[in-house]
PDB file of N, CA and C in Angstrom:
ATOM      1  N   UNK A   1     105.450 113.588 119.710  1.00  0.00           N
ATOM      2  CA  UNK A   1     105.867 113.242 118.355  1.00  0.00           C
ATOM      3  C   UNK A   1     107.348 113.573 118.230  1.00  0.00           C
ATOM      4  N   UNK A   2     107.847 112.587 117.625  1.00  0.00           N
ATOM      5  CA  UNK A   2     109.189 112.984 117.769  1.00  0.00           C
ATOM      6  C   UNK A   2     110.151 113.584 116.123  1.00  0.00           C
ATOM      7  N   UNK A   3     111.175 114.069 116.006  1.00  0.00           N
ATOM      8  CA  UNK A   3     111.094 114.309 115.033  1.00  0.00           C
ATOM      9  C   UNK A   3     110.986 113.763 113.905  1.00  0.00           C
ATOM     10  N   UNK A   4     111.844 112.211 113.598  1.00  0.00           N
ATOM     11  CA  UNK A   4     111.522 111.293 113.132  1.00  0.00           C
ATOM     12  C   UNK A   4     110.077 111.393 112.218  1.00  0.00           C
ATOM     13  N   UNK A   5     109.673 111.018 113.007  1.00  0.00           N
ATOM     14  CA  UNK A   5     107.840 111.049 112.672  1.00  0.00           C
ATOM     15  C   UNK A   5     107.115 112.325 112.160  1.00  0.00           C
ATOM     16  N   UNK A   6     107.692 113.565 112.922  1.00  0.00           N
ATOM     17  CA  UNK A   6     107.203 114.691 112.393  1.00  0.00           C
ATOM     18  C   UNK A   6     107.854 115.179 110.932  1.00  0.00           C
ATOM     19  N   UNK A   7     109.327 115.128 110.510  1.00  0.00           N
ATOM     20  CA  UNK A   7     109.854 114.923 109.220  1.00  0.00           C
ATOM     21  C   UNK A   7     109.052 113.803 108.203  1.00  0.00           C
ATOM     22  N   UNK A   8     108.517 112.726 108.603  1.00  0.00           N
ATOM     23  CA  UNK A   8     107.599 111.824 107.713  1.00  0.00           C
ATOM     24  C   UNK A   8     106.646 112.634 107.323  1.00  0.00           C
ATOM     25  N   UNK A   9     105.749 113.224 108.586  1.00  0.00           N
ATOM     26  CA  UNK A   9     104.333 113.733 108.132  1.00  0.00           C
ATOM     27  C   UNK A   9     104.537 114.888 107.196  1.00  0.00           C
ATOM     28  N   UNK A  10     105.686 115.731 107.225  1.00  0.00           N
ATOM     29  CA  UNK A  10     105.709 116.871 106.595  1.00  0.00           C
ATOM     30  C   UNK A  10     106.194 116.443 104.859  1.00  0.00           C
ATOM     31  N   UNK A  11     106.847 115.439 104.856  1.00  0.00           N
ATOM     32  CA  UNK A  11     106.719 114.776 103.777  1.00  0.00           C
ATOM     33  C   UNK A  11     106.194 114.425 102.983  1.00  0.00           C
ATOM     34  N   UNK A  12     105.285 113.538 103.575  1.00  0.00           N
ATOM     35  CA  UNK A  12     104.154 112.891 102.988  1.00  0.00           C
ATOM     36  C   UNK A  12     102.961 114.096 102.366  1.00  0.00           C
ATOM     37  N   UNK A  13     103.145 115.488 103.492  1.00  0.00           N
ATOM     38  CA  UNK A  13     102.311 116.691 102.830  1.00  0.00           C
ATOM     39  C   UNK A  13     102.310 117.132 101.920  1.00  0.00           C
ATOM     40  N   UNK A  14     104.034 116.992 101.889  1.00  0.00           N
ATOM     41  CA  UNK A  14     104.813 117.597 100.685  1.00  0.00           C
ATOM     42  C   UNK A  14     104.529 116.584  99.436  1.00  0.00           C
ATOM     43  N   UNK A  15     104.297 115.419  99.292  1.00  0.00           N
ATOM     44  CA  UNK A  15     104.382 115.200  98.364  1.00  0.00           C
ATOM     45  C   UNK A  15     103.053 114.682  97.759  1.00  0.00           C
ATOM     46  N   UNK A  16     102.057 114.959  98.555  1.00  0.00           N
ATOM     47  CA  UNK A  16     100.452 115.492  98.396  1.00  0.00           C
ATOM     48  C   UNK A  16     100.369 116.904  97.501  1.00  0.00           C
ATOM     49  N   UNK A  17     100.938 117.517  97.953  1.00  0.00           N
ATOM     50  CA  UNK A  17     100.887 118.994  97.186  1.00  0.00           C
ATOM     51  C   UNK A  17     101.417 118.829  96.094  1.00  0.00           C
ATOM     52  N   UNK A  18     102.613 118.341  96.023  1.00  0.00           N
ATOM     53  CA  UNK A  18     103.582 118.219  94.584  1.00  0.00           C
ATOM     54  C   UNK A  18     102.540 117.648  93.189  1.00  0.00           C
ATOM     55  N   UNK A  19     102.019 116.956  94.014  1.00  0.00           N
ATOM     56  CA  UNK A  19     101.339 115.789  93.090  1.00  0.00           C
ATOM     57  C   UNK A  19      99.769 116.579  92.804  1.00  0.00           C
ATOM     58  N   UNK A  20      99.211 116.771  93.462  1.00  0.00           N
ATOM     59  CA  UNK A  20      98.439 117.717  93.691  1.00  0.00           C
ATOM     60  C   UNK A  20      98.919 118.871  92.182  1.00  0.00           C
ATOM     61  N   UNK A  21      99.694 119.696  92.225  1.00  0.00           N
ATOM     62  CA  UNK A  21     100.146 120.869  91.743  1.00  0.00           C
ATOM     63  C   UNK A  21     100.494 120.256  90.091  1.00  0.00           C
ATOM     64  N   UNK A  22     100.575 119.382  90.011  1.00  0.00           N
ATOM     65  CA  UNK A  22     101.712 118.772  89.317  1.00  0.00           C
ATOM     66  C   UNK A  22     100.587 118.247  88.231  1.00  0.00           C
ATOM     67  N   UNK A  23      99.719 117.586  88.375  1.00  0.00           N
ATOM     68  CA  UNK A  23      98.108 117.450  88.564  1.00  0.00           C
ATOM     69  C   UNK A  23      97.710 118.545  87.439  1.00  0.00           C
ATOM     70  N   UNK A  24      97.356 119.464  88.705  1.00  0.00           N
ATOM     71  CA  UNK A  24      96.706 120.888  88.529  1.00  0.00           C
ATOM     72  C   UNK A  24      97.958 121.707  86.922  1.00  0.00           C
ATOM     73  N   UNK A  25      98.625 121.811  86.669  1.00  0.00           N
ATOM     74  CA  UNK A  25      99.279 122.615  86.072  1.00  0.00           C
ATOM     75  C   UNK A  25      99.667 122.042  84.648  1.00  0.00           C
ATOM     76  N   UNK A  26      99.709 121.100  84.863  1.00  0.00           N
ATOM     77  CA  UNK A  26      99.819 120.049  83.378  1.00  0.00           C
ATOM     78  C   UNK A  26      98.577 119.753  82.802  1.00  0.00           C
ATOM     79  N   UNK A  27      97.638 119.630  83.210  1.00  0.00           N
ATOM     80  CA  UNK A  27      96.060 119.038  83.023  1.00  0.00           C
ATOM     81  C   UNK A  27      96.228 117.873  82.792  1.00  0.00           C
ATOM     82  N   UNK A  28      97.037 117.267  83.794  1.00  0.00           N
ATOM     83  CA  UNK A  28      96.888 115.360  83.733  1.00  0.00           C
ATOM     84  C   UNK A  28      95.955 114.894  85.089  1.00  0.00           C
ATOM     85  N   UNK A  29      95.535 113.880  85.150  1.00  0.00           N
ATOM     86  CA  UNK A  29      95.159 113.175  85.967  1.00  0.00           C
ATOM     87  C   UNK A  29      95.938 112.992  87.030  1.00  0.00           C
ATOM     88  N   UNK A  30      95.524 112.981  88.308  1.00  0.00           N
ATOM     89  CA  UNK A  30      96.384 112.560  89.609  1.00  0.00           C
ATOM     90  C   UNK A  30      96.973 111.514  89.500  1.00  0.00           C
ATOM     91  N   UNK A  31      96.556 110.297  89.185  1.00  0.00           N
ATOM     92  CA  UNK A  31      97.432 108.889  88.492  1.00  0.00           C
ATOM     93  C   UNK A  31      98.480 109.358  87.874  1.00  0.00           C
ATOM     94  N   UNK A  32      98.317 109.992  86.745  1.00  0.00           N
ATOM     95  CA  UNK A  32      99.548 110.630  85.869  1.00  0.00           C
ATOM     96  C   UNK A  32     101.164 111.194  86.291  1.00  0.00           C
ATOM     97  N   UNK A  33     100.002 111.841  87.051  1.00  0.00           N
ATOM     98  CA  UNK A  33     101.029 113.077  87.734  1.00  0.00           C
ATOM     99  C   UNK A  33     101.711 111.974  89.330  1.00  0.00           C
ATOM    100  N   UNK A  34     101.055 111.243  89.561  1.00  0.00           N
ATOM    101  CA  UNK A  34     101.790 110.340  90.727  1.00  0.00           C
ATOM    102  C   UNK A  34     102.529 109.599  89.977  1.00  0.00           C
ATOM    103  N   UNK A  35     102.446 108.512  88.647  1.00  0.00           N
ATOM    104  CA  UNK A  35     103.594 108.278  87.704  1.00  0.00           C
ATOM    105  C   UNK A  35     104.491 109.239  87.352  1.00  0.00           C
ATOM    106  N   UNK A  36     104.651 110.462  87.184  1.00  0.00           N
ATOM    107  CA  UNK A  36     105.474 111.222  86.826  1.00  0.00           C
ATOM    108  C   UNK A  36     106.465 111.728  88.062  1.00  0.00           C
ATOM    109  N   UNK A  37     105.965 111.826  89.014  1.00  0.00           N
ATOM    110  CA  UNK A  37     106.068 112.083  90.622  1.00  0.00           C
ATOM    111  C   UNK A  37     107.034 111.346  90.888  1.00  0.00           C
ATOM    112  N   UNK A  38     106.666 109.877  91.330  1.00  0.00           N
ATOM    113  CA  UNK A  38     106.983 108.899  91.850  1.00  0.00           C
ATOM    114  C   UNK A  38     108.244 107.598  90.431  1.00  0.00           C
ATOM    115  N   UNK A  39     108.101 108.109  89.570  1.00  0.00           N
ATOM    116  CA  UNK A  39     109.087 107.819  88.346  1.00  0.00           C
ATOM    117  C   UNK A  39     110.285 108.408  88.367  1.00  0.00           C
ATOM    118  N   UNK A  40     110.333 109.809  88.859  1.00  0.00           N
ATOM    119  CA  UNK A  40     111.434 110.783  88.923  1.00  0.00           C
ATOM    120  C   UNK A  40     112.423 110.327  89.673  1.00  0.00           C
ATOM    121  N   UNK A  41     113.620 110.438  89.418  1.00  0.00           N
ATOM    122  CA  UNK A  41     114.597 110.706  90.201  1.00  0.00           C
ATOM    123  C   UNK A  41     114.483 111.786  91.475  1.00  0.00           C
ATOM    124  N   UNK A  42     114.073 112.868  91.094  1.00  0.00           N
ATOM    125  CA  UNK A  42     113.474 114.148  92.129  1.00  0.00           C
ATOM    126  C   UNK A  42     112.874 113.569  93.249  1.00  0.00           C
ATOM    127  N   UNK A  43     112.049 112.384  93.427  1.00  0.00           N
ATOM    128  CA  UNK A  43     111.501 111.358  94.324  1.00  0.00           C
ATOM    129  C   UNK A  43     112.542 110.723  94.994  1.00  0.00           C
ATOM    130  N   UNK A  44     113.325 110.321  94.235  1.00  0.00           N
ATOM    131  CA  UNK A  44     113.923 109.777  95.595  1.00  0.00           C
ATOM    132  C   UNK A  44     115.466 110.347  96.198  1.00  0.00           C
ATOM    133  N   UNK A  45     115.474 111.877  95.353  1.00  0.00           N
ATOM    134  CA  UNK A  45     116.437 112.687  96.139  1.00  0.00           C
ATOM    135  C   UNK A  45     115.244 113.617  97.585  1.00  0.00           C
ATOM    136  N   UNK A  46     114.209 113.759  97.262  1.00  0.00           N
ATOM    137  CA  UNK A  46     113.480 114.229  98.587  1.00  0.00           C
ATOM    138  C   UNK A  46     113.246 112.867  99.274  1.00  0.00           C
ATOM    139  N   UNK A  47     112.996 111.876  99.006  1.00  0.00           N
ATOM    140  CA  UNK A  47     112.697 110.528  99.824  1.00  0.00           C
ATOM    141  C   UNK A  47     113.936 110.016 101.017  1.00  0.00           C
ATOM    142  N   UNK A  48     115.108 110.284  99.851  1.00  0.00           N
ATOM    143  CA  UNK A  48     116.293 110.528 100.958  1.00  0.00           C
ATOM    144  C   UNK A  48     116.914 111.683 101.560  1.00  0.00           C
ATOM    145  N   UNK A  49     116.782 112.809 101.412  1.00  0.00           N
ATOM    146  CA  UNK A  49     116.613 113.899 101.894  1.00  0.00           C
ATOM    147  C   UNK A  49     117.954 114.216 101.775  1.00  0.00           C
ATOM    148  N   UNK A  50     118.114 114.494  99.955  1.00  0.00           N
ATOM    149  CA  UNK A  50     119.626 114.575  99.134  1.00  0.00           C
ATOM    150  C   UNK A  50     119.529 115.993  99.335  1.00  0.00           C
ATOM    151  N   UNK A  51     119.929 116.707  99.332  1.00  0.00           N
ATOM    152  CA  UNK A  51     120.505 118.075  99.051  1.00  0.00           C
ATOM    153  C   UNK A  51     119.398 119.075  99.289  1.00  0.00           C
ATOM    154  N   UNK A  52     118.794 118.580 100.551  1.00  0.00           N
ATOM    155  CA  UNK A  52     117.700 119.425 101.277  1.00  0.00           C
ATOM    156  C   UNK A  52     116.433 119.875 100.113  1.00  0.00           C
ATOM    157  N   UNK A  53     116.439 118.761  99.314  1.00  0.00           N
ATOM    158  CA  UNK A  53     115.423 118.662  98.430  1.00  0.00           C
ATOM    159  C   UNK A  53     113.667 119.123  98.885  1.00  0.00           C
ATOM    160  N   UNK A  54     113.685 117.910  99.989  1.00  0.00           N
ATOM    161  CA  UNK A  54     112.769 117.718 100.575  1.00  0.00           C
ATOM    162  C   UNK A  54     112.101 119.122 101.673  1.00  0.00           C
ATOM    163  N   UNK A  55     113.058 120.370 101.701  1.00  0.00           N
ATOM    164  CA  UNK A  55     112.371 121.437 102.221  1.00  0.00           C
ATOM    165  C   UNK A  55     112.141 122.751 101.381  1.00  0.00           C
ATOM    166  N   UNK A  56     112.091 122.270 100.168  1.00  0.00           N
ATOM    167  CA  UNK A  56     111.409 123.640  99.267  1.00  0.00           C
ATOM    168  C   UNK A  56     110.350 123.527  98.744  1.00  0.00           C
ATOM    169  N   UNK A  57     109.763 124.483  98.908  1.00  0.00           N
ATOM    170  CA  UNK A  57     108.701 124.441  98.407  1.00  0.00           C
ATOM    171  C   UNK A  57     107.979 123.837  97.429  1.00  0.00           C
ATOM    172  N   UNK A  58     106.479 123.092  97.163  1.00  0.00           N
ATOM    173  CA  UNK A  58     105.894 122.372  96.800  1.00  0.00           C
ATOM    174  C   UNK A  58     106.414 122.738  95.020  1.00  0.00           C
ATOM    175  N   UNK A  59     106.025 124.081  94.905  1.00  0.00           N
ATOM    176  CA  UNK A  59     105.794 124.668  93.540  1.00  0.00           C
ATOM    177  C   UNK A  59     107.114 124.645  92.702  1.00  0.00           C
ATOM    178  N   UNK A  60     108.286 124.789  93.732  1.00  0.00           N
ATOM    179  CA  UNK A  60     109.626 125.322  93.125  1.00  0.00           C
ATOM    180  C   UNK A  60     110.069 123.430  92.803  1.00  0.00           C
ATOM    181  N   UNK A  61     109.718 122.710  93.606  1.00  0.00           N
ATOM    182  CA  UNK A  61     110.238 121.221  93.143  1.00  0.00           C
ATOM    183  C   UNK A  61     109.443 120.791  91.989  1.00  0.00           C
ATOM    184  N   UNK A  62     107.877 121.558  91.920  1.00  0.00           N
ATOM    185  CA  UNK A  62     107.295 121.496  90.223  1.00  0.00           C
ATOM    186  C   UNK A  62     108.204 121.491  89.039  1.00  0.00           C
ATOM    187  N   UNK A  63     108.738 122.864  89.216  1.00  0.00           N
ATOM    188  CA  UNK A  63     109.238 123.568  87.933  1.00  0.00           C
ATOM    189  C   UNK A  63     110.980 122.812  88.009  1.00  0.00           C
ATOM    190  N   UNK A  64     111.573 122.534  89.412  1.00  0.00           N
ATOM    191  CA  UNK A  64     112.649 122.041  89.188  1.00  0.00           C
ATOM    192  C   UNK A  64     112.386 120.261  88.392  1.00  0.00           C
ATOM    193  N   UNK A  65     111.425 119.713  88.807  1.00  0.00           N
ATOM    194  CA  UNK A  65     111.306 118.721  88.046  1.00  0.00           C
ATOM    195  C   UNK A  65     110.656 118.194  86.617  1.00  0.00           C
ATOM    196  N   UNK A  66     110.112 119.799  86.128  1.00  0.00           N
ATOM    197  CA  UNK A  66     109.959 119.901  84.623  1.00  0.00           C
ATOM    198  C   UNK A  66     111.014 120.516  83.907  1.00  0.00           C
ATOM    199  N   UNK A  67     111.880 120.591  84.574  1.00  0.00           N
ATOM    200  CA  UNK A  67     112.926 121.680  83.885  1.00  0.00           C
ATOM    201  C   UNK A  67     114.145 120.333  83.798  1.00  0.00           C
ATOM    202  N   UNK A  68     114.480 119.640  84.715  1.00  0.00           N
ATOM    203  CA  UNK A  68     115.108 118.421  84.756  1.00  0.00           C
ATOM    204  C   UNK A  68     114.789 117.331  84.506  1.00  0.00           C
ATOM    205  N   UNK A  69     113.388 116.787  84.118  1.00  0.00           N
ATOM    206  CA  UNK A  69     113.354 115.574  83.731  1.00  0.00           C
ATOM    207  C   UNK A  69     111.983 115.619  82.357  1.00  0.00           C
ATOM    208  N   UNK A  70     112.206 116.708  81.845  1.00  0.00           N
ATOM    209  CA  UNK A  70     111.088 116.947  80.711  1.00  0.00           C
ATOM    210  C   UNK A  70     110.046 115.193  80.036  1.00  0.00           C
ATOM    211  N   UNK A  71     111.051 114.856  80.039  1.00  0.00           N
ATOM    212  CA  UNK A  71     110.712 112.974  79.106  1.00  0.00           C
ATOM    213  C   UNK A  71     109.920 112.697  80.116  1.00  0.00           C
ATOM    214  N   UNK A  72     109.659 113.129  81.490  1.00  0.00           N
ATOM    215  CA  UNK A  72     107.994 112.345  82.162  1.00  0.00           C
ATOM    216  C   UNK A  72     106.869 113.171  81.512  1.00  0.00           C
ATOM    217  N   UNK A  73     107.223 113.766  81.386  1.00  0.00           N
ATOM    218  CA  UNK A  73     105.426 114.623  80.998  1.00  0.00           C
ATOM    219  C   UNK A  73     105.703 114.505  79.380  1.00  0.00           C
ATOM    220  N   UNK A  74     106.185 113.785  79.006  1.00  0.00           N
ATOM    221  CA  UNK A  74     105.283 113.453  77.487  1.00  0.00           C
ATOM    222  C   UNK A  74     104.566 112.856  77.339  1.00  0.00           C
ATOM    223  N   UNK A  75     103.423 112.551  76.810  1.00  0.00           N
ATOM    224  CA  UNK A  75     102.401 112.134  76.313  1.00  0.00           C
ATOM    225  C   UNK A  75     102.681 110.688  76.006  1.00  0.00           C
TER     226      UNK A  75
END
């Protein structure tokens, strides 16, 4: 496996958990929370791997992306 590929898979973990957590801590639905996820800007600074986004921890990119983009998790 090369790294390429191994940076994808750890990704894709990562953003299982996010969503996952994200999920879990709001009391929305996984749909929800993958619209809120995948809506963010925060998505596609880890998607491009902006400012080493993409290697902190699941929980800390939670709170950095409720703290920065509040207007997804409204109702």
């Amino acid at each position: 496996m090369d790294d390429k590929v191994l940076e994808q898979v750890y990704q894709e973990s990562l953003e299982e958990r996010l969503i996952s957590y994200i999920a879990k801590e709001n009391n929305v639905s996984l749909e929800k929370a993958m619209a809120i996820y995948y809506g963010s800007k925060l998505s596609n600074k880890i998607n491009q791997g902006k400012e080493g986004m993409q290697y902190l921890d699941y929980k800390v990119l939670a709170d950095i992306l409720k703290e920065t983009e509040p207007e997804l998790f409204e109702k």
